[in-house]
Protein backbone atom coordinates (compact mmCIF):
# COMPACT_ATOMS: atom_id res chain seq x y z
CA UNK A 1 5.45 -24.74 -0.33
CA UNK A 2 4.93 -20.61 0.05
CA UNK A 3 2.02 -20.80 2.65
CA UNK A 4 3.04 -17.19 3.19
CA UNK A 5 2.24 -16.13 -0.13
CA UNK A 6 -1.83 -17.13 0.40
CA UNK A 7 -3.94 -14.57 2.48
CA UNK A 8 -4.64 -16.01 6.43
CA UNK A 9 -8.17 -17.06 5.43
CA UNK A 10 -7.05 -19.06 2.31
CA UNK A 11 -4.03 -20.88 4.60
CA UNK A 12 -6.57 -22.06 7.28
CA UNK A 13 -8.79 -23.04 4.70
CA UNK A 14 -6.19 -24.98 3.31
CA UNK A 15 -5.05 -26.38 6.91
CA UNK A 16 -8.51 -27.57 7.79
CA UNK A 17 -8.96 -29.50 4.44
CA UNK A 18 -12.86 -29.70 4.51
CA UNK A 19 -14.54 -27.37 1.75
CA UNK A 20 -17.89 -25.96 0.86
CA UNK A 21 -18.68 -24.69 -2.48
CA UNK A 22 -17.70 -21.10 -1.23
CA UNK A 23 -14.59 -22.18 -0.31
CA UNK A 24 -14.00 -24.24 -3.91
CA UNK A 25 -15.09 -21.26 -5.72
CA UNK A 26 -12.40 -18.55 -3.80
CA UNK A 27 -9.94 -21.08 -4.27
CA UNK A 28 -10.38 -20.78 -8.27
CA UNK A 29 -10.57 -17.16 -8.03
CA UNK A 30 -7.31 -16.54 -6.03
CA UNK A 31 -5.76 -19.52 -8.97
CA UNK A 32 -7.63 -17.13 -11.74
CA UNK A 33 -5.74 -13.96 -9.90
CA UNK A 34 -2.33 -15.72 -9.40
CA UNK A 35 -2.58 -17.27 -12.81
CA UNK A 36 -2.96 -13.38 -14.50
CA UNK A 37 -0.25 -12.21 -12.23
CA UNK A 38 2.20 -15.06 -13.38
CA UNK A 39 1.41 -14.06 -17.20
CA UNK A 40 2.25 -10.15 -15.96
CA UNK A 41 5.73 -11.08 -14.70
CA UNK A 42 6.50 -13.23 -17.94
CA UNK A 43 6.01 -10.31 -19.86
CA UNK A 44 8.07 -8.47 -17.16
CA UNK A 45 10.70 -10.66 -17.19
CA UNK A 46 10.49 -10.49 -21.35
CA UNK A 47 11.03 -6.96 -21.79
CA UNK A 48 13.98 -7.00 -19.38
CA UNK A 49 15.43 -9.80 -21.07
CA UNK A 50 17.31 -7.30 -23.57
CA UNK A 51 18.40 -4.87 -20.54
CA UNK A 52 19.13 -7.43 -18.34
CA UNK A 53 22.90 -6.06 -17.55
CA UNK A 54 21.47 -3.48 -15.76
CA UNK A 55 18.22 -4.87 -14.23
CA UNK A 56 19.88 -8.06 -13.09
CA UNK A 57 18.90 -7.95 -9.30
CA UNK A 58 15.55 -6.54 -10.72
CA UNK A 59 15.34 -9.56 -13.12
CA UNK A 60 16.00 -12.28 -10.08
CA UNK A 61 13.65 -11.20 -7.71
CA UNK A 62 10.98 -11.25 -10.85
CA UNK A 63 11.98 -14.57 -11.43
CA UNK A 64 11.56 -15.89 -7.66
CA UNK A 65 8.37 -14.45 -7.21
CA UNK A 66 7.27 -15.98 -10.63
CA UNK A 67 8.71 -19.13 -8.88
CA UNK A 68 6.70 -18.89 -5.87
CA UNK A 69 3.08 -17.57 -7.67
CA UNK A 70 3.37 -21.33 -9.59
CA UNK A 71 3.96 -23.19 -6.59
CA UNK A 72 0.80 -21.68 -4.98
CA UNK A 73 -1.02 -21.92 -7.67
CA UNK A 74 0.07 -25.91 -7.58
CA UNK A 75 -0.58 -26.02 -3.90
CA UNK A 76 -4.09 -24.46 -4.49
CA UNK A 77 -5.12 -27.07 -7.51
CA UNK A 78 -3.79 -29.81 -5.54
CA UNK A 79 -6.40 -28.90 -3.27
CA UNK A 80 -9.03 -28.99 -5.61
CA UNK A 81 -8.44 -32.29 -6.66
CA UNK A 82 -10.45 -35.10 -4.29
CA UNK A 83 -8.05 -37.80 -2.05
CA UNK A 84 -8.85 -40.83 -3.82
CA UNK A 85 -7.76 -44.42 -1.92
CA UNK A 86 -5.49 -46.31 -3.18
């Protein structure tokens, strides 16, 4: 998973794995902020679809950091969600 794509306070947050409701609630908001930046590079990636001869390296790197925004966003619901025993 991307660690590197969370800010340093939101990776050792992660790390130590104990959570207030501060913590809970900045977790949501950097999911809310990740979540509109994902739409914004789907509609990126749309309009280049027709151009994409020429934008090609333009249109990969899109792509990969559309990649990586859903696998933090994954990382940080995973989070959310309480161990439960087996």
């Amino acid at each position: 998973m991307p660690l590197a794509a969370l800010r340093h306070d939101e990776t050792s947050n992660l790390l130590a794995n104990h959570w207030t409701m501060k913590d809970v609630e900045a977790i949501k908001r950097r999911i809310a902020e990740l979540q509109l930046e994902h739409r914004g590079l789907d509609s990126m990636i749309e309009a280049l679809g027709p151009q994409s001869r020429l934008d090609e390296l333009q249109l990969r790197r899109l792509k990969k950091r559309k990649l990586q925004i859903k696998d933090t966003i994954l990382l940080l619901q995973m989070q959310l969600v309480p161990d439960v025993p087996a």
